[in-house]
PDB file of N, CA and C in Angstrom:
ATOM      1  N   UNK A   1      94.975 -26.949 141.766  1.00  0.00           N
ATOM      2  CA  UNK A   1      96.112 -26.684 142.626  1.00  0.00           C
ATOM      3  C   UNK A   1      97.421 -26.702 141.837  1.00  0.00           C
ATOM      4  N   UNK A   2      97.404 -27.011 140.216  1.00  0.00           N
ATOM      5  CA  UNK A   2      98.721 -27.529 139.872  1.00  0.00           C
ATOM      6  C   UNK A   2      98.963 -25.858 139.455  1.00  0.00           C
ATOM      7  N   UNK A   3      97.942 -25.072 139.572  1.00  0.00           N
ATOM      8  CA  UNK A   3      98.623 -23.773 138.893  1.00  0.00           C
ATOM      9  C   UNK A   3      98.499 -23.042 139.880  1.00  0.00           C
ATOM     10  N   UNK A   4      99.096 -23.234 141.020  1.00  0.00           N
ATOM     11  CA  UNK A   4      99.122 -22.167 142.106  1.00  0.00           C
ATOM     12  C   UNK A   4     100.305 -21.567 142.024  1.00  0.00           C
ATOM     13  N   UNK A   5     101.445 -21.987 141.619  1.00  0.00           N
ATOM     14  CA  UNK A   5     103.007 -21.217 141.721  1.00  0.00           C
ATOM     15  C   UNK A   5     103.194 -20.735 140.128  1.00  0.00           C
ATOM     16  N   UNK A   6     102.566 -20.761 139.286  1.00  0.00           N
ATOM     17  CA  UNK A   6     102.682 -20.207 138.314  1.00  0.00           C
ATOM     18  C   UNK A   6     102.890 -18.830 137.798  1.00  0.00           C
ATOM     19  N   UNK A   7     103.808 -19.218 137.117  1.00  0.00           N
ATOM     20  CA  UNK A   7     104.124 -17.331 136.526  1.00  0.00           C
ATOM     21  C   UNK A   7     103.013 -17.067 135.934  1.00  0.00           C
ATOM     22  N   UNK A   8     102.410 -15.663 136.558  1.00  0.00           N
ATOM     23  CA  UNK A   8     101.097 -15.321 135.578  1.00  0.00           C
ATOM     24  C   UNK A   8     101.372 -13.803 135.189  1.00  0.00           C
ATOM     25  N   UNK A   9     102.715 -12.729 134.923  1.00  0.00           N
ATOM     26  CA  UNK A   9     102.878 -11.746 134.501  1.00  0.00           C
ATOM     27  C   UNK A   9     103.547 -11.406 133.837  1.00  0.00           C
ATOM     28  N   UNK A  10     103.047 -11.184 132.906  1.00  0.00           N
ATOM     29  CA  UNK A  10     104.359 -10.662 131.109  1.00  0.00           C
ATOM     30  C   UNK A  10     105.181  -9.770 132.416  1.00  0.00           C
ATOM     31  N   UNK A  11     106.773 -10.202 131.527  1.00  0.00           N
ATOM     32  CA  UNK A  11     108.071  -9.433 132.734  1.00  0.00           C
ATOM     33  C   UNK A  11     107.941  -8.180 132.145  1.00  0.00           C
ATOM     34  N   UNK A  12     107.041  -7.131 131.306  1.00  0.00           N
ATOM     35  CA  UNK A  12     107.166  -6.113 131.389  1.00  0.00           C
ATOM     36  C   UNK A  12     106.150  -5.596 132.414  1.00  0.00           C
ATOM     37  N   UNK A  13     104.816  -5.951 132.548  1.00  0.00           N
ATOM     38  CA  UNK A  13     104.207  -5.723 133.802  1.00  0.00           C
ATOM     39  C   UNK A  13     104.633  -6.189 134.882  1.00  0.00           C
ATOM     40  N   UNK A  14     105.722  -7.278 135.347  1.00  0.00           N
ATOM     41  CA  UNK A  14     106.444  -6.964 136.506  1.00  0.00           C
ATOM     42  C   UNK A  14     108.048  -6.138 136.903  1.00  0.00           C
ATOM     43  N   UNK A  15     108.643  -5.800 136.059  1.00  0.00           N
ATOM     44  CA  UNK A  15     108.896  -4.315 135.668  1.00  0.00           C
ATOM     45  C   UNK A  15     108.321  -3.005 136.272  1.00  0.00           C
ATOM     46  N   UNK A  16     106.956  -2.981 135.523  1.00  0.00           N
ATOM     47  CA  UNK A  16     106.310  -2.062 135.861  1.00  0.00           C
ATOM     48  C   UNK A  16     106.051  -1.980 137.432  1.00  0.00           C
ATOM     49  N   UNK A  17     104.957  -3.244 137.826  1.00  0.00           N
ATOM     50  CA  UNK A  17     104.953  -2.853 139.336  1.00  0.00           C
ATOM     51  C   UNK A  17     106.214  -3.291 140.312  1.00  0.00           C
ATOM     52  N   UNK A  18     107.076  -3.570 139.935  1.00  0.00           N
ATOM     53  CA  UNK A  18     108.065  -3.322 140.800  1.00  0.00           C
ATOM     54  C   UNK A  18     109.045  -1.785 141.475  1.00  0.00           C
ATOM     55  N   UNK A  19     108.751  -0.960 139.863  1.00  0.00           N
ATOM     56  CA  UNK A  19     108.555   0.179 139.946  1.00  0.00           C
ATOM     57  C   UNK A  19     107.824   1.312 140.604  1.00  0.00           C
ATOM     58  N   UNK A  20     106.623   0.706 140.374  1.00  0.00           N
ATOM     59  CA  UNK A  20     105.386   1.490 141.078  1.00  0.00           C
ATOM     60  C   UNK A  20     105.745   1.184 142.656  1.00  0.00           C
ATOM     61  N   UNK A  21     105.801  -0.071 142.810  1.00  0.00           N
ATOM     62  CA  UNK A  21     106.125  -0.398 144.445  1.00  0.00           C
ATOM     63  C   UNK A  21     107.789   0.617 144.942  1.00  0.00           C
ATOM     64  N   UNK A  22     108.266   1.000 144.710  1.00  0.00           N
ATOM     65  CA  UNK A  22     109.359   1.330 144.813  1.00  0.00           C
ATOM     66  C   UNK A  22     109.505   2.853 145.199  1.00  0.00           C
ATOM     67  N   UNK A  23     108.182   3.513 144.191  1.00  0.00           N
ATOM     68  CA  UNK A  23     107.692   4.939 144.336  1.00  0.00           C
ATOM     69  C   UNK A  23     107.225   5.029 145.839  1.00  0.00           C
ATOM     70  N   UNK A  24     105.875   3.964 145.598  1.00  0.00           N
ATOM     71  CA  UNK A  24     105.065   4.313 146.979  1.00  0.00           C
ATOM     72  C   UNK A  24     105.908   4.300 147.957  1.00  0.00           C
ATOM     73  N   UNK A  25     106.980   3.479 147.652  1.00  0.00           N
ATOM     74  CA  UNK A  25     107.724   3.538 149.400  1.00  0.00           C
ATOM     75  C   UNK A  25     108.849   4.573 149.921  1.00  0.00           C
ATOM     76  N   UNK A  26     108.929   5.469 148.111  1.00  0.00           N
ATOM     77  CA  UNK A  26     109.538   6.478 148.614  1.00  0.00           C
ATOM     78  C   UNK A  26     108.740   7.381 148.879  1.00  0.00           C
ATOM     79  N   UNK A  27     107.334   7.402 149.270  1.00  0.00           N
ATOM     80  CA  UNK A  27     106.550   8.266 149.899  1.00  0.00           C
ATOM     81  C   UNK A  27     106.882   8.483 151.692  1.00  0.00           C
ATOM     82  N   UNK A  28     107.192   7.519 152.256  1.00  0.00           N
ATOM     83  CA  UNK A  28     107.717   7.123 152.895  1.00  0.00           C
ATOM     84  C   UNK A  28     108.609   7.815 153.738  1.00  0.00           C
ATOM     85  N   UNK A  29     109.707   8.087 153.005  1.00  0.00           N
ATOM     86  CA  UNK A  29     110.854   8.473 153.561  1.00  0.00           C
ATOM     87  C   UNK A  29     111.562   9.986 152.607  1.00  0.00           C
ATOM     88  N   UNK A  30     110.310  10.328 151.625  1.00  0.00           N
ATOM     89  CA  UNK A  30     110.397  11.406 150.426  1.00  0.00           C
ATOM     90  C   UNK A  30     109.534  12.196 150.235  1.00  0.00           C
ATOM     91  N   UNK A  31     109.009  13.517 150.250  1.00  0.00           N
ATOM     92  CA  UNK A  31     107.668  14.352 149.815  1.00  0.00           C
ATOM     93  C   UNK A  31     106.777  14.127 151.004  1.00  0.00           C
ATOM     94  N   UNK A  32     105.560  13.248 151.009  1.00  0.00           N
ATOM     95  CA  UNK A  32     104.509  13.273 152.390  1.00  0.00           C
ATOM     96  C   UNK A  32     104.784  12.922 153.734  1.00  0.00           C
ATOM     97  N   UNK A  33     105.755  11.732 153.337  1.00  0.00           N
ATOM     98  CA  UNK A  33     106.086  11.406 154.798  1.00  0.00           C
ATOM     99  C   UNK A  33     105.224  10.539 155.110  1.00  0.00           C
ATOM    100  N   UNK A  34     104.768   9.647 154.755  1.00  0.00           N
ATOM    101  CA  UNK A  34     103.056   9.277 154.984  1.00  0.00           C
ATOM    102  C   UNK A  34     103.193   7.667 155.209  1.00  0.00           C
ATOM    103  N   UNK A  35     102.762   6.700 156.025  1.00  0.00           N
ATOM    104  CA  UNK A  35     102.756   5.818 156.033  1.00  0.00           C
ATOM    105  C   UNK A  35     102.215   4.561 155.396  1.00  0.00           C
ATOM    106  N   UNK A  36     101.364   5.412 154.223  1.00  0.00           N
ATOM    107  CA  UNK A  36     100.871   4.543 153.817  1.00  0.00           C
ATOM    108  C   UNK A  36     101.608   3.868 152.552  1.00  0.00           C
ATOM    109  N   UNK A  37     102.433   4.784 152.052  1.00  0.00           N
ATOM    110  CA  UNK A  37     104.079   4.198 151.197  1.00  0.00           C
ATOM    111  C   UNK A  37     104.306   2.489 151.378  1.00  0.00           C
ATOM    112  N   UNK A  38     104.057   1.942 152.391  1.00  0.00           N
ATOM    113  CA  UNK A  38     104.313   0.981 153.196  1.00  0.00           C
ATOM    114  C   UNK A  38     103.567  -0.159 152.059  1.00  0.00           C
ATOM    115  N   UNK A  39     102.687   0.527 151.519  1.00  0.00           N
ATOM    116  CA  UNK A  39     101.590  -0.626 150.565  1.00  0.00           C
ATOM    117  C   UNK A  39     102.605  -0.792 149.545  1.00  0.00           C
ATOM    118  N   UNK A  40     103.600   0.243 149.269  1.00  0.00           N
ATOM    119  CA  UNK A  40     104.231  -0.352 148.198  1.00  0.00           C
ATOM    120  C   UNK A  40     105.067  -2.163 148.006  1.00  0.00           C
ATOM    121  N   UNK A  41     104.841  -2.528 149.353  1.00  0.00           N
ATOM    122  CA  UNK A  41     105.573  -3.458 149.275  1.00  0.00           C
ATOM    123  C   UNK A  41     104.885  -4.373 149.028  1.00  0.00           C
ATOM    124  N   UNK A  42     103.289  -4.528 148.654  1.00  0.00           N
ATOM    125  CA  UNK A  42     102.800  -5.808 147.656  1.00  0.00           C
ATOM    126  C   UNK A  42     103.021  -5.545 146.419  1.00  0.00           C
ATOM    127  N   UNK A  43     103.502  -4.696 145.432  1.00  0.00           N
ATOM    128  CA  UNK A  43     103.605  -5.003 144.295  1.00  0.00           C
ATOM    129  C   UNK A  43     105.130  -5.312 143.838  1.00  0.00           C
ATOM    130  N   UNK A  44     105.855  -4.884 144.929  1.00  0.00           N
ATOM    131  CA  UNK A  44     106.955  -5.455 144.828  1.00  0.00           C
ATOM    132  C   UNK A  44     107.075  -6.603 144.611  1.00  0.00           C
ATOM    133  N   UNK A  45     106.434  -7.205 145.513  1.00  0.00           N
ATOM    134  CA  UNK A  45     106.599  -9.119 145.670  1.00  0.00           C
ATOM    135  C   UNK A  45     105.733  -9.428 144.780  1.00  0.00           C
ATOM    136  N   UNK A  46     105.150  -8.721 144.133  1.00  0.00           N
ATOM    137  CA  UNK A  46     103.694  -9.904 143.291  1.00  0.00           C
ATOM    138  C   UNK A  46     105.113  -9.677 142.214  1.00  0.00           C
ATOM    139  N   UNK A  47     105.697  -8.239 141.766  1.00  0.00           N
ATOM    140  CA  UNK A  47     106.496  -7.948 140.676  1.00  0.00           C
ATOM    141  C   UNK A  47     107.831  -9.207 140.808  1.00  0.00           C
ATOM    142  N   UNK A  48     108.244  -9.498 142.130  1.00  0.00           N
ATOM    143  CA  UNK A  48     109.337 -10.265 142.144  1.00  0.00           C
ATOM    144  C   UNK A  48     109.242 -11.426 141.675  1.00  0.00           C
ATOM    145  N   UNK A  49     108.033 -11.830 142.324  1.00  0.00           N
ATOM    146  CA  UNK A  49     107.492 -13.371 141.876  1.00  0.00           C
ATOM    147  C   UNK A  49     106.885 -13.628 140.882  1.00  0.00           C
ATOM    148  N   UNK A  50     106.566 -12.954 140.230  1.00  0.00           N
ATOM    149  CA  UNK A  50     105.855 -12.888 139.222  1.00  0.00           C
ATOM    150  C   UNK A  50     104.239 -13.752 139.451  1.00  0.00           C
ATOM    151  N   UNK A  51     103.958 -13.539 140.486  1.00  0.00           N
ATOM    152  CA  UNK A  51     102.453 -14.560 140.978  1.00  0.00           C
ATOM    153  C   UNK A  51     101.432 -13.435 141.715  1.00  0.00           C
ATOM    154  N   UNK A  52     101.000 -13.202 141.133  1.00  0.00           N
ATOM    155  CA  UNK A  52      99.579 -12.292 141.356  1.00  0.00           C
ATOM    156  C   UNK A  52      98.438 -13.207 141.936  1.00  0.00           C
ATOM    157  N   UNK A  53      97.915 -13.208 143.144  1.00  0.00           N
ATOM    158  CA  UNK A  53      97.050 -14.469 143.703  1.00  0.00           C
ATOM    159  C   UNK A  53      96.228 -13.539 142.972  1.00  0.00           C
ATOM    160  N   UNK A  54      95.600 -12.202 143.229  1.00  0.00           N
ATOM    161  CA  UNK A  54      94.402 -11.937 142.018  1.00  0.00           C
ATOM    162  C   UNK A  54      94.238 -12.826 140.645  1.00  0.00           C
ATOM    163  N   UNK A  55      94.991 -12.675 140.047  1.00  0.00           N
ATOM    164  CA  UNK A  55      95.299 -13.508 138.741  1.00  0.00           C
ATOM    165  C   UNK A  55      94.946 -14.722 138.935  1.00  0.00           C
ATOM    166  N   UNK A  56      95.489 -15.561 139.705  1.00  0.00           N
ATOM    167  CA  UNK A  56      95.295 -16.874 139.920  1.00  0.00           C
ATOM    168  C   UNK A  56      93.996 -17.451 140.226  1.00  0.00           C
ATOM    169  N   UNK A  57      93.390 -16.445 141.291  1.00  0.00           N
ATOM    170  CA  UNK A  57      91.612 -16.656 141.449  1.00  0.00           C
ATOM    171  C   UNK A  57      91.033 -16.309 140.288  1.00  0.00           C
ATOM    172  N   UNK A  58      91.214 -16.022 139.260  1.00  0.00           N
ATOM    173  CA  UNK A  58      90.640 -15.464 138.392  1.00  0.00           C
ATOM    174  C   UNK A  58      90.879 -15.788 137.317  1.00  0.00           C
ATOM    175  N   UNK A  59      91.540 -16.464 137.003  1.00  0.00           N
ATOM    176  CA  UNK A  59      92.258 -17.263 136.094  1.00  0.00           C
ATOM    177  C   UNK A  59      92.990 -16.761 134.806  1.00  0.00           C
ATOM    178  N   UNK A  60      93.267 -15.559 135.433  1.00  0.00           N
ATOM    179  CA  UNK A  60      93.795 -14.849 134.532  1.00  0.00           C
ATOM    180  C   UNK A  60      95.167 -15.168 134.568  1.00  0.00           C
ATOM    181  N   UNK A  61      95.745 -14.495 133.032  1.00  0.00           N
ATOM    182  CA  UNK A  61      97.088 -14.393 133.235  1.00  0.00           C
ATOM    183  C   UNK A  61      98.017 -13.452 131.635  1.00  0.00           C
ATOM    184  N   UNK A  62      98.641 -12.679 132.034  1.00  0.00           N
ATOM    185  CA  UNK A  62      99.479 -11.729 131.290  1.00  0.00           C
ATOM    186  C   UNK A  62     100.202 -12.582 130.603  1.00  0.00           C
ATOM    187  N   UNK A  63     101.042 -13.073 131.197  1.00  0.00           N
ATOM    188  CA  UNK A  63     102.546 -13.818 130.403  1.00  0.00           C
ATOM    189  C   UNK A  63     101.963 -14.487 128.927  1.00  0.00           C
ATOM    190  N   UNK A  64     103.160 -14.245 127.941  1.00  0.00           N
ATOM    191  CA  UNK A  64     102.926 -14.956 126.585  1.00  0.00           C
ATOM    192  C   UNK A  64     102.899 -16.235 127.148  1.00  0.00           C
ATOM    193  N   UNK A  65     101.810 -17.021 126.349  1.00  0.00           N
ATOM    194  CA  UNK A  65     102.243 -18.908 126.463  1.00  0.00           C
ATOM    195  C   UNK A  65     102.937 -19.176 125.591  1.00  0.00           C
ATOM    196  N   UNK A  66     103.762 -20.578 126.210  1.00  0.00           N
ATOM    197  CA  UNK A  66     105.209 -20.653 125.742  1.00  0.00           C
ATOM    198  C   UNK A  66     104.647 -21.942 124.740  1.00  0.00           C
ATOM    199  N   UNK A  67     105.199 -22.097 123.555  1.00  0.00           N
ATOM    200  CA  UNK A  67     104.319 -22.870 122.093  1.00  0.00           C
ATOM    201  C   UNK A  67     105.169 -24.216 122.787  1.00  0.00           C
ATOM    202  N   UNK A  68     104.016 -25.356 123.093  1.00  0.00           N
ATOM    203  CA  UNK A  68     104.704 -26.855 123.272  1.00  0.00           C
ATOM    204  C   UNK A  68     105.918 -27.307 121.655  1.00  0.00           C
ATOM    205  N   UNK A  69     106.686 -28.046 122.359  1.00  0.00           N
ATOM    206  CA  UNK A  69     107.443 -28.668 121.556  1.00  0.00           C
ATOM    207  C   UNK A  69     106.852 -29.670 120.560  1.00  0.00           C
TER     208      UNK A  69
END
């Protein structure tokens, strides 16, 4: 449980899907018209927070580790 709020995404892959989330939702209101744009808004928040619960079940994680003192 101690690594549940943990940053688990190098800030260039949340970058990235904050981006990607940003597209889908101009599907939205741009080109199809389509409602499903609407999904863009989980990668937004995984991108904001940098917390991917995938990652976390899985124990994965992107971000460089930071070298102890």
């Amino acid at each position: 449980m101690k690594n549940f709020l943990v940053v688990t995404e190098h800030p260039i892959e949340r970058m990235l899907r904050v981006l990607v989330g940003l597209a889908l939702i101009s599907l939205v209101f741009v080109g199809p018209k389509t409602p499903w744009g609407w999904i863009g808004i989980v990668p937004i928040l995984t991108g904001a927070s940098g917390l991917c619960p995938l990652y976390t079940l899985l124990g994965f994680s992107t971000c460089p580790k930071k070298s102890a003192p």
